[in-house]
C-alpha atoms as a PDB file:
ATOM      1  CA  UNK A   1       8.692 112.985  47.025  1.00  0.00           C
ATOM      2  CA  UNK A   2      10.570 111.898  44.122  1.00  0.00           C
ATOM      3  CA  UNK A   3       9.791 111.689  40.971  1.00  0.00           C
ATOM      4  CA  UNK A   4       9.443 107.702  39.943  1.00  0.00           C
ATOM      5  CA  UNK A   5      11.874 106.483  36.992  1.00  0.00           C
ATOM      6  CA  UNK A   6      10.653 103.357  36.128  1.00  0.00           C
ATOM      7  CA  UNK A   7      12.402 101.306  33.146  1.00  0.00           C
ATOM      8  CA  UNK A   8      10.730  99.001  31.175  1.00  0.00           C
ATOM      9  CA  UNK A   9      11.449  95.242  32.549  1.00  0.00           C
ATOM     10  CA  UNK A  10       9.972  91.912  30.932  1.00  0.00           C
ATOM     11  CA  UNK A  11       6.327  91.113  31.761  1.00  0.00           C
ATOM     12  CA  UNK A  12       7.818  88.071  33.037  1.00  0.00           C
ATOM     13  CA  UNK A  13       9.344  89.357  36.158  1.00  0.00           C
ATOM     14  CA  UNK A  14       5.755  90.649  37.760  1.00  0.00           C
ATOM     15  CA  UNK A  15       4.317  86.821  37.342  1.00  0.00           C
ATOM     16  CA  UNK A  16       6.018  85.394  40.109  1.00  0.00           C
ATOM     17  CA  UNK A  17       3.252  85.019  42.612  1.00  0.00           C
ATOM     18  CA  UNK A  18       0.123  82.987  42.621  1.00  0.00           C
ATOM     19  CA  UNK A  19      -2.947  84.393  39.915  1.00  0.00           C
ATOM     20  CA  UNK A  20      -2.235  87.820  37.762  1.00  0.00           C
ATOM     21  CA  UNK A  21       0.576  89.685  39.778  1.00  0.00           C
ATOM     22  CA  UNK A  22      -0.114  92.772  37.885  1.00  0.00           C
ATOM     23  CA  UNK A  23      -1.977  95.450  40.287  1.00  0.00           C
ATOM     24  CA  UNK A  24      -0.545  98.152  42.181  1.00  0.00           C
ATOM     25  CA  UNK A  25      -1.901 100.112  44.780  1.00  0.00           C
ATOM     26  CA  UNK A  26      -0.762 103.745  44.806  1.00  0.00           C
ATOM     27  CA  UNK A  27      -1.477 107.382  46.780  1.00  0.00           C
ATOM     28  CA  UNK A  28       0.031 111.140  46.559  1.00  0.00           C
ATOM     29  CA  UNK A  29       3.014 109.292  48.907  1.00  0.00           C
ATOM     30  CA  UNK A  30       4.231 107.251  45.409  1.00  0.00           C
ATOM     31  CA  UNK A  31       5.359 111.131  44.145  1.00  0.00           C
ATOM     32  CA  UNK A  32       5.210 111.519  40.436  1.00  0.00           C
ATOM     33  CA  UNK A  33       4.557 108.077  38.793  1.00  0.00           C
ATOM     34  CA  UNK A  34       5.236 107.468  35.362  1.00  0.00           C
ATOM     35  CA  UNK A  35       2.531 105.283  34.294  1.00  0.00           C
ATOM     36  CA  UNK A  36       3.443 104.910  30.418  1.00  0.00           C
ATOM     37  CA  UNK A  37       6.439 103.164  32.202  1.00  0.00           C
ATOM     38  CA  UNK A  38       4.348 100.931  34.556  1.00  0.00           C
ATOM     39  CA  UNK A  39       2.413  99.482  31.635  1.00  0.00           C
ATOM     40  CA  UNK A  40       5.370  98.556  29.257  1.00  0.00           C
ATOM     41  CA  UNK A  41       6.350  96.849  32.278  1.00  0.00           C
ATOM     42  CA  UNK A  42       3.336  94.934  32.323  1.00  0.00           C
ATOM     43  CA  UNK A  43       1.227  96.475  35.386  1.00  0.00           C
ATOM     44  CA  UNK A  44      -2.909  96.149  34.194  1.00  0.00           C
ATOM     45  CA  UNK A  45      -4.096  97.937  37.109  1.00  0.00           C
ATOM     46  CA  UNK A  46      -3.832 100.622  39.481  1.00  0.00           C
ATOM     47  CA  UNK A  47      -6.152 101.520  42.770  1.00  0.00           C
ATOM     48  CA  UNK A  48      -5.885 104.841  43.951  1.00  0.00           C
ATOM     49  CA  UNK A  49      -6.342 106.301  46.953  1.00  0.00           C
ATOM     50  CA  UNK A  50      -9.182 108.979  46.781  1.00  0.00           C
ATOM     51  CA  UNK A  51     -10.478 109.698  49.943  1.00  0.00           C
ATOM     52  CA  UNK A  52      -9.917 109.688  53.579  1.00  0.00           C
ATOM     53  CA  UNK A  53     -12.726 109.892  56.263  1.00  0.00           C
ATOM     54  CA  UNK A  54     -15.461 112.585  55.672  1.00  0.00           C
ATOM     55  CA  UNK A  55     -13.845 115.565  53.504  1.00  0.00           C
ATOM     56  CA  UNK A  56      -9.950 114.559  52.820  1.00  0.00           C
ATOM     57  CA  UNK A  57      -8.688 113.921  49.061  1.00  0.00           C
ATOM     58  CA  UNK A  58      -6.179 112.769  47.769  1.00  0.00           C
ATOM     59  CA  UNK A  59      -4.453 115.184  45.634  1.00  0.00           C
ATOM     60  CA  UNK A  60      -3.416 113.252  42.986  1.00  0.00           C
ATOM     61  CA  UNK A  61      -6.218 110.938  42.410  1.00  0.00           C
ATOM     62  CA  UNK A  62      -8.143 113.297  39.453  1.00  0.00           C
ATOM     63  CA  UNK A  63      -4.490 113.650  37.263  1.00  0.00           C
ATOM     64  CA  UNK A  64      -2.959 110.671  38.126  1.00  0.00           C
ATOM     65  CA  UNK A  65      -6.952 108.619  36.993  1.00  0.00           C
ATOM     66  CA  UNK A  66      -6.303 110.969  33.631  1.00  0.00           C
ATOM     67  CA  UNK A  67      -2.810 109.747  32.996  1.00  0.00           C
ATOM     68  CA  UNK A  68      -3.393 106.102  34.066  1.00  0.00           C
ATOM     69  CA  UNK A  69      -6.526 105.451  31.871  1.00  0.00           C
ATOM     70  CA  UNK A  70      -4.476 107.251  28.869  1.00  0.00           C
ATOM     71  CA  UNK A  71      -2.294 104.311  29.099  1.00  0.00           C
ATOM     72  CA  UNK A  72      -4.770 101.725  29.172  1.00  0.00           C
ATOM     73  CA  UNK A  73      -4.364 100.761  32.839  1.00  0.00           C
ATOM     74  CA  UNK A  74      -7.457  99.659  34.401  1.00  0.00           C
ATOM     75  CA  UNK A  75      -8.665 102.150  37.258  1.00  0.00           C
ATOM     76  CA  UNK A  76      -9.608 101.281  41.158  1.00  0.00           C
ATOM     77  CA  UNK A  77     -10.490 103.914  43.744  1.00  0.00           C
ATOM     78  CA  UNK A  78     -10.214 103.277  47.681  1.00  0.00           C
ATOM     79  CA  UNK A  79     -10.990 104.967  50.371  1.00  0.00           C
ATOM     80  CA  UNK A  80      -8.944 105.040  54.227  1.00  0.00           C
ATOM     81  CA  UNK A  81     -11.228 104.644  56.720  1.00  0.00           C
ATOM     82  CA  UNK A  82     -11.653 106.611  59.727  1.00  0.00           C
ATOM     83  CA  UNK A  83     -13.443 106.628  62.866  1.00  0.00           C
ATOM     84  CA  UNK A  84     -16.391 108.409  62.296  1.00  0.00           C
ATOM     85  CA  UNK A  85     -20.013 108.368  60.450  1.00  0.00           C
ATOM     86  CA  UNK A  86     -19.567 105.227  57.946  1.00  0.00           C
ATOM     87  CA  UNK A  87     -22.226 106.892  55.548  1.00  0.00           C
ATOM     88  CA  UNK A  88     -21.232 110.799  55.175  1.00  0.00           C
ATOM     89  CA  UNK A  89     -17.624 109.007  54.438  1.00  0.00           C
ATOM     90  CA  UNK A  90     -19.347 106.700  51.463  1.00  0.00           C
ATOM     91  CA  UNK A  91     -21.035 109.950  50.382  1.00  0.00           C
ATOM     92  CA  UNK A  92     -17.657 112.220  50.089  1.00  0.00           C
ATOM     93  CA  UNK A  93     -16.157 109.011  48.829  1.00  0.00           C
ATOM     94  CA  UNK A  94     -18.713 108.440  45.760  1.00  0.00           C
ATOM     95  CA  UNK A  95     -18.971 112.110  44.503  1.00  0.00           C
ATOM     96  CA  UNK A  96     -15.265 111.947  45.044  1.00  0.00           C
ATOM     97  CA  UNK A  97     -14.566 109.029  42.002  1.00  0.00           C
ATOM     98  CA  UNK A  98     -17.727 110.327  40.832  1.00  0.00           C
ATOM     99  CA  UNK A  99     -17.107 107.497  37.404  1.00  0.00           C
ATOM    100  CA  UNK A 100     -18.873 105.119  39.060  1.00  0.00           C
ATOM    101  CA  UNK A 101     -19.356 102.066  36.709  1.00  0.00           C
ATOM    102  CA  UNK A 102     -15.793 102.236  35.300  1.00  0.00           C
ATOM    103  CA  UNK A 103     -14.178 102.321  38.501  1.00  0.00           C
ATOM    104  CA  UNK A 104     -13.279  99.244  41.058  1.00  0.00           C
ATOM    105  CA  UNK A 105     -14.261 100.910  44.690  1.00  0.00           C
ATOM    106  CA  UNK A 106     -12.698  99.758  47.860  1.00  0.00           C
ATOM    107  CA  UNK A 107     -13.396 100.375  51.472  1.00  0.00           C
ATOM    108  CA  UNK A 108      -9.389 100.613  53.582  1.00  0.00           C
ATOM    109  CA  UNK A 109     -10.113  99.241  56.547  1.00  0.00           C
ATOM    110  CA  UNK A 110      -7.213  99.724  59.265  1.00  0.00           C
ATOM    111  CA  UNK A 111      -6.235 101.183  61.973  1.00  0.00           C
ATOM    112  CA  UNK A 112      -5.870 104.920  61.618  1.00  0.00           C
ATOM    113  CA  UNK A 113      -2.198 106.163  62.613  1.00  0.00           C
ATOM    114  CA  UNK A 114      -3.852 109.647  63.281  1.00  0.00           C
ATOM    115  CA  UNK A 115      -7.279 109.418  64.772  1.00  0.00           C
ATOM    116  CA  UNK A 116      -9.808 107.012  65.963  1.00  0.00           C
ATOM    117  CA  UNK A 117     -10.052 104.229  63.607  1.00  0.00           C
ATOM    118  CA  UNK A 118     -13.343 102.776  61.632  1.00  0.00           C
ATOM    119  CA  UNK A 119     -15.142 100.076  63.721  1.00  0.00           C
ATOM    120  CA  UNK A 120     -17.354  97.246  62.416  1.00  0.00           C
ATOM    121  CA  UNK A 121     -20.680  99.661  62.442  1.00  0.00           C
ATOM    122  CA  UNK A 122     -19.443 102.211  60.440  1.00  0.00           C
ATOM    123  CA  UNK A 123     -17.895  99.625  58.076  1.00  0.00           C
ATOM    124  CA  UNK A 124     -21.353  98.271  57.873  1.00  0.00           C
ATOM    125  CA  UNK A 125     -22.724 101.466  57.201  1.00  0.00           C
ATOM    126  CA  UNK A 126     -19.732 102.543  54.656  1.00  0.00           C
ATOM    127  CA  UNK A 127     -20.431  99.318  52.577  1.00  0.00           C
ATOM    128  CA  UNK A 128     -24.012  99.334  52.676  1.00  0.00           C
ATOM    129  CA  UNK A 129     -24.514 103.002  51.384  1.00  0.00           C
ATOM    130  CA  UNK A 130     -22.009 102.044  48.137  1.00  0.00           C
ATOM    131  CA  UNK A 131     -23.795  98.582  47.438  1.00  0.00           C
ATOM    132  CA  UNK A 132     -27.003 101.128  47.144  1.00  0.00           C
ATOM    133  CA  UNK A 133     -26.029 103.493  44.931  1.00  0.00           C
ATOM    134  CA  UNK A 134     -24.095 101.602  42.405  1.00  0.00           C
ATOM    135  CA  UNK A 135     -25.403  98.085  42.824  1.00  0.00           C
ATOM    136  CA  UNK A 136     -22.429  96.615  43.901  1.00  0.00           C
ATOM    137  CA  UNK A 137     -20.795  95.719  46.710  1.00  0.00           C
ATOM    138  CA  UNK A 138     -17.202  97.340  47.484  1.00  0.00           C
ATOM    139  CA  UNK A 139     -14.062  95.529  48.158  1.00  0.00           C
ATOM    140  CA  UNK A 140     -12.686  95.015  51.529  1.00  0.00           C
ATOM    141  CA  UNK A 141      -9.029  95.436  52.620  1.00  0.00           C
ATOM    142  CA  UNK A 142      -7.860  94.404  55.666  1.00  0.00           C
ATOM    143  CA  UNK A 143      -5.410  92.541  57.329  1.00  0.00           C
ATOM    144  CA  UNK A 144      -4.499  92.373  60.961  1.00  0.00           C
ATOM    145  CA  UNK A 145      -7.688  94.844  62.019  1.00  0.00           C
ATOM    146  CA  UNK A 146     -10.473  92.851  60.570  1.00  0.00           C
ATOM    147  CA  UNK A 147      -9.109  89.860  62.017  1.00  0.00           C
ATOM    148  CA  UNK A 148      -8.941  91.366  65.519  1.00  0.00           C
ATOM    149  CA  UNK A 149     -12.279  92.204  65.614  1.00  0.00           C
ATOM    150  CA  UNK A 150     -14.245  89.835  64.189  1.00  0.00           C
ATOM    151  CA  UNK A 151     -11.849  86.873  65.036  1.00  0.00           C
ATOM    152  CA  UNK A 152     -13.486  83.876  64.108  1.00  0.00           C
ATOM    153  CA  UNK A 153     -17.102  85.173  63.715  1.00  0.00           C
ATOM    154  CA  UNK A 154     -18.799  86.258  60.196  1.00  0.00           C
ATOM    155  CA  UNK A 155     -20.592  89.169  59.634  1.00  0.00           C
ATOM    156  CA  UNK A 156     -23.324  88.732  56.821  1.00  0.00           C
ATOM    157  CA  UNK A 157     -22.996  92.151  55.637  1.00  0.00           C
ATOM    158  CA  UNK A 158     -19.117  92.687  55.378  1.00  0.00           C
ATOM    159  CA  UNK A 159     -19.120  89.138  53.703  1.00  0.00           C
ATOM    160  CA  UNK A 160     -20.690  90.542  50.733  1.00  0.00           C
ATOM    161  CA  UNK A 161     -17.741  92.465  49.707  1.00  0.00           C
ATOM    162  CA  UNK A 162     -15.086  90.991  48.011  1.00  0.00           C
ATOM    163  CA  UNK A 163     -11.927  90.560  50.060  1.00  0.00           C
ATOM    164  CA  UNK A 164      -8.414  92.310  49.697  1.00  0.00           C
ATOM    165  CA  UNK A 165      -5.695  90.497  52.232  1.00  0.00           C
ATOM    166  CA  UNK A 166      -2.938  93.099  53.485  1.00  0.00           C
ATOM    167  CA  UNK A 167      -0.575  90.481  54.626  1.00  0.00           C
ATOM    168  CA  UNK A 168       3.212  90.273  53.748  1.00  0.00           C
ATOM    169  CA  UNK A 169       3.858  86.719  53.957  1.00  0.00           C
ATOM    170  CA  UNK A 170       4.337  83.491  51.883  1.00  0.00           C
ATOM    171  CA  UNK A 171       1.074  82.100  52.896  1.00  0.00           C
ATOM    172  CA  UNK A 172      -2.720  84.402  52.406  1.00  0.00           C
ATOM    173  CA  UNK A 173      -4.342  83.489  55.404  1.00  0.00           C
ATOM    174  CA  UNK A 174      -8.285  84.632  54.915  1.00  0.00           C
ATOM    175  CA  UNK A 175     -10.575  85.401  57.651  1.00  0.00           C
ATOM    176  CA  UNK A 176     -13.132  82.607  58.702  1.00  0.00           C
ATOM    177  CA  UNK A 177     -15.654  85.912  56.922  1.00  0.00           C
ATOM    178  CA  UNK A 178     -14.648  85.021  53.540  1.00  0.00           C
ATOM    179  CA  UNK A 179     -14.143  81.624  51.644  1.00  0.00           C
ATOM    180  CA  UNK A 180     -11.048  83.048  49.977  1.00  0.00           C
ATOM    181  CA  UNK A 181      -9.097  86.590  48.090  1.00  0.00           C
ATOM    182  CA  UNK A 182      -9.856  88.303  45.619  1.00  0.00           C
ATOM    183  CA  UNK A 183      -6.624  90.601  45.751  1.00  0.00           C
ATOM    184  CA  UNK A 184      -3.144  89.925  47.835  1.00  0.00           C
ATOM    185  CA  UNK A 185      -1.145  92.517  48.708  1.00  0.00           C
ATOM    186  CA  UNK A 186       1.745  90.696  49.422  1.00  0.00           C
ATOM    187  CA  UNK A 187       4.205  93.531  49.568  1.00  0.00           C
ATOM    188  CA  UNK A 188       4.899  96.965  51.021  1.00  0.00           C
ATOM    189  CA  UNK A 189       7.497  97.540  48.730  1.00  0.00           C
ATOM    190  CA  UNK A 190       9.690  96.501  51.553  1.00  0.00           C
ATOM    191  CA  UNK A 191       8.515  93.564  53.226  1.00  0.00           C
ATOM    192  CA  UNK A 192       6.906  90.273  52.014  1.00  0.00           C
ATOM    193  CA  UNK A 193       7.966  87.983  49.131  1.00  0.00           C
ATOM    194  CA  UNK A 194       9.520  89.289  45.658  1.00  0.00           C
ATOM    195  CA  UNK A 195       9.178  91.345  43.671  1.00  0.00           C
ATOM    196  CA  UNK A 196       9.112  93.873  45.527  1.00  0.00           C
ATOM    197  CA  UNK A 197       9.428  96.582  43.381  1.00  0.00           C
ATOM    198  CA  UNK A 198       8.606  97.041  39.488  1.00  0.00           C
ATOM    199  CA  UNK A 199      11.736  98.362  37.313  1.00  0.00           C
ATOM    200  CA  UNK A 200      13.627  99.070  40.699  1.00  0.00           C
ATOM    201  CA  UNK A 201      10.785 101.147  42.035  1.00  0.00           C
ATOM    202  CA  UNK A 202       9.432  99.988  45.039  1.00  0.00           C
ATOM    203  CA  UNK A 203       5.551 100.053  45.321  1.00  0.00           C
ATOM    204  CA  UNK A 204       2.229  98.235  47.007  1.00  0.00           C
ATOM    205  CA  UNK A 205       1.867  95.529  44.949  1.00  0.00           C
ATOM    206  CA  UNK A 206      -1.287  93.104  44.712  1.00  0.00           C
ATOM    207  CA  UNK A 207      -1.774  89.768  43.375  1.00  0.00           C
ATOM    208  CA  UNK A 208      -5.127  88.806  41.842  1.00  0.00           C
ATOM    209  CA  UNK A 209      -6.984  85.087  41.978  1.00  0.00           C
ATOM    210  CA  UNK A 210      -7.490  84.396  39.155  1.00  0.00           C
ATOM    211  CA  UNK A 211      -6.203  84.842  35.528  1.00  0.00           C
ATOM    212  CA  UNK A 212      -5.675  88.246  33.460  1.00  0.00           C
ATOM    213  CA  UNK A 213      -9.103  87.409  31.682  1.00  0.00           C
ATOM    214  CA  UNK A 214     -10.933  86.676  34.878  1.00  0.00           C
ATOM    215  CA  UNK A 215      -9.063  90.009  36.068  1.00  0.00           C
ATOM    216  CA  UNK A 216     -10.562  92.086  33.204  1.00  0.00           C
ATOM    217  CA  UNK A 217     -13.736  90.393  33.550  1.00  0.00           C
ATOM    218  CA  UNK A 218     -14.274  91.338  37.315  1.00  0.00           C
ATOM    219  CA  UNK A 219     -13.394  94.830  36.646  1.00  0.00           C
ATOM    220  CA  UNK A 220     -15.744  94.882  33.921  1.00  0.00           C
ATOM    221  CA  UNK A 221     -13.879  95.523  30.694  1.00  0.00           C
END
């Protein structure tokens, strides 16, 4: 990877989309990220991956939370879902951000390019295992996957959790599970409306419902 040069641009340019357009979403695939740069620009938040089914981690996640939260940015944590025991993954995935309280946690919930993918059990299992340690339900991402599976059904459980839309289009269209977002990601970096990018680099990029004070008070601070 690259290392990210990121130039400062007016706050301005990253409030073009509905509610506080000013979260990225990030992994070890984003390279060397210059977050000093992402928060002149504006950017409040970044959620990191840090774990992937029962014993992956991502590489970056302990420097980059270091360098992040030395610039003020608030901190999120998710982990990629796989296709196998939905509580041993919670487990590896909560002494993996180990900062519990400080930290916004999110279960990924798509198909797995690799392996078998999570299904709605292990989801369950995943979601209820966090919500029991820390008090808290976990945020939900999903897109496509959760809609294919649960199509126009609820499940009580999964409802609990705040929901994060993956869908790059003009229009968030929630599943019948949930009354409405919480986050957007709107964008790849690629496809989806503007911006796309922040300072020319091209990243996730996530939308929240609400206003930078109901942002800050969700996470907490």
């Amino acid at each position: 990877m690259q290392e990210c040069i990121i130039p400062n641009i007016l706050p301005l340019e990253i409030m073009e989309m509905q509610g506080a357009n000013v979260i990225l979403d990030i992994s070890h695939h984003n390279g060397r990220v210059k977050f000093d740069k992402l928060a002149q620009a504006g950017i409040v938040g970044i959620i990191h991956k840090a774990t992937q089914g029962q014993t992956g981690v991502d590489p970056n996640f302990e420097s980059n939370r270091a360098k992040a939260l030395a610039e003020g940015l608030l901190w999120g944590a998710y982990h990629f879902a796989t296709g196998s025991d939905g509580l041993k993954q919670a487990q590896h995935f909560l002494s993996t951000v180990e900062d519990l309280d400080n930290t916004v946690l999110v279960l990924d919930f798509e198909p797995n390019p690799t392996g078998p993918s999570m299904g709605l059990e292990e989801a369950r299992a995943f979601v209820t295992h966090v919500k029991e340690v820390t008090g808290r339900y976990p945020g939900f991402y999903s897109g496509h996957y959760i809609k294919q599976l649960l199509g126009t059904s609820n499940d009580p459980i999964l409802a609990q959790c705040w929901f994060w839309l993956a869908q790059y289009g003009p229009t968030a269209v929630v599943p019948p599970n949930w009354p409405t977002w919480t986050m957007w990601q709107y964008t790849d970096g690629a496809f989806g409306p503007e911006p796309h990018d922040v300072g020319g680099t091209r990243f996730d990029r996530d939308t929240f419902n609400g206003s930078l004070q109901d942002l800050r008070t969700f996470w907490g601070t």
